[in-house]
Structures are given as structure tokens and as C-alpha cells.
Protein backbone atom coordinates (compact mmCIF):
# COMPACT_ATOMS: atom_id res chain seq x y z
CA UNK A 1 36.72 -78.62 61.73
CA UNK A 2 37.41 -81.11 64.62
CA UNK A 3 40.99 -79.83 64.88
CA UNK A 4 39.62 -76.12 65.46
CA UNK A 5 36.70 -77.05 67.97
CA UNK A 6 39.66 -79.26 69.89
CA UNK A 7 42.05 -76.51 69.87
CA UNK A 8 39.19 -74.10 71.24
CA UNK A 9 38.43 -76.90 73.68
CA UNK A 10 42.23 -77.04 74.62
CA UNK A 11 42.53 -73.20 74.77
CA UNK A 12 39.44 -73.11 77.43
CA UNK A 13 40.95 -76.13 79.45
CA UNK A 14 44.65 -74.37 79.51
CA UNK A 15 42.67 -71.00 80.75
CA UNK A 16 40.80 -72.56 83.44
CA UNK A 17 44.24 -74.41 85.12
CA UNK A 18 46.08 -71.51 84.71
CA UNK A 19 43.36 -69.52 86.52
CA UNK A 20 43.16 -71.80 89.30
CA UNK A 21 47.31 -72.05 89.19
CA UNK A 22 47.32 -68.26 89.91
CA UNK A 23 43.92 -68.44 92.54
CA UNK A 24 46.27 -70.37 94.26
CA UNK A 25 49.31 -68.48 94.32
CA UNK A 26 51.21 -70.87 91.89
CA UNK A 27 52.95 -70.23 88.02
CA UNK A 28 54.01 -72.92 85.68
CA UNK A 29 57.11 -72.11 85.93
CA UNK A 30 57.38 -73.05 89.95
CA UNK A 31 54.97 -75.74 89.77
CA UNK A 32 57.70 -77.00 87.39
CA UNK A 33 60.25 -76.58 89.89
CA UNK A 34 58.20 -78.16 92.96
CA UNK A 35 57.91 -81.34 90.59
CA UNK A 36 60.82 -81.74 89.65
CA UNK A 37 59.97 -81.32 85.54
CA UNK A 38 60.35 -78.93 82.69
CA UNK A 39 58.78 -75.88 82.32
CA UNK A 40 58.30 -76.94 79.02
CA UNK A 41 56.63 -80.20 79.84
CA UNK A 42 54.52 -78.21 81.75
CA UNK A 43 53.04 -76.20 79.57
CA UNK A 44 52.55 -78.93 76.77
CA UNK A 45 50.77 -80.74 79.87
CA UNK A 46 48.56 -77.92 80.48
CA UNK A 47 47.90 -77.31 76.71
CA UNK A 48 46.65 -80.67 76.53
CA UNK A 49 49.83 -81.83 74.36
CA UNK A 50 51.47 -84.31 76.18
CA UNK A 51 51.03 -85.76 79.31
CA UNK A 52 53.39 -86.45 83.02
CA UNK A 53 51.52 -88.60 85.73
CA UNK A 54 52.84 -86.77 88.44
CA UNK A 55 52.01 -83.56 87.08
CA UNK A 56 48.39 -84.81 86.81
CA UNK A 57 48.44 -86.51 90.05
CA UNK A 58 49.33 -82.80 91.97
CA UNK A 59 46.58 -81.23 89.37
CA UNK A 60 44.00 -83.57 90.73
CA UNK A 61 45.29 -83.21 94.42
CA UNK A 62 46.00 -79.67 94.98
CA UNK A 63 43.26 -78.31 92.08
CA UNK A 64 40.99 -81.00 91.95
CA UNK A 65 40.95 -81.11 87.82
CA UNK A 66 42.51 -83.38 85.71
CA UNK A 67 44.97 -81.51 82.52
């Protein structure tokens, strides 16, 4: 049961950066490319899977949120 309600709390987290990402005029896939990183890295970021300081730094910064 804690898996599932951390995967739903994952999935809602993912949504809302992506959302803002697009509000903003921005993809994974060039935020990835401003950065410097994978797109892969990226989206495991985002999806709450791994984690890349300078990826969170420019979340924070440009989004104000923290992945």
C-alpha cells in the first residue's frame, strides 16, 4: 500500500513540473539539452527516481519547486 500511494504521489508531482515545464515554454527533452544532461536523467528526475543537483537547482530557480 505505501508503494501505490507513493507512486500516486510521484505521478501528481511529475504532472505538476511538467505543467509548469510547458507554462513556460520548455520540454524535457530541451531542458535536457540547456543542462547539459540526459533526457533520460531527466525524466527519472522528474519522476522522482533519481536525482541531479543542477537539474534541481534550475527547477527551484526558473519554477520555483523542488523535483
Amino acid at each position: 500500500m505505501l508503494t501505490q500511494t507513493k507512486s500516486k504521489r510521484n505521478l501528481k508531482s511529475a504532472a505538476k513540473i511538467n505543467y509548469l515545464l510547458k507554462i513556460n515554454g520548455y520540454t524535457q527533452v530541451k531542458l535536457a539539452e540547456e543542462l547539459g544532461i540526459s533526457k533520460v536523467w531527466v525524466c527519472n528526475v522528474i519522476n522522482g527516481k533519481g536525482y541531479n543537483k543542477k537539474l534541481d537547482n534550475w527547477l527551484k530557480e526558473n519554477l520555483g519547486i523542488k523535483a
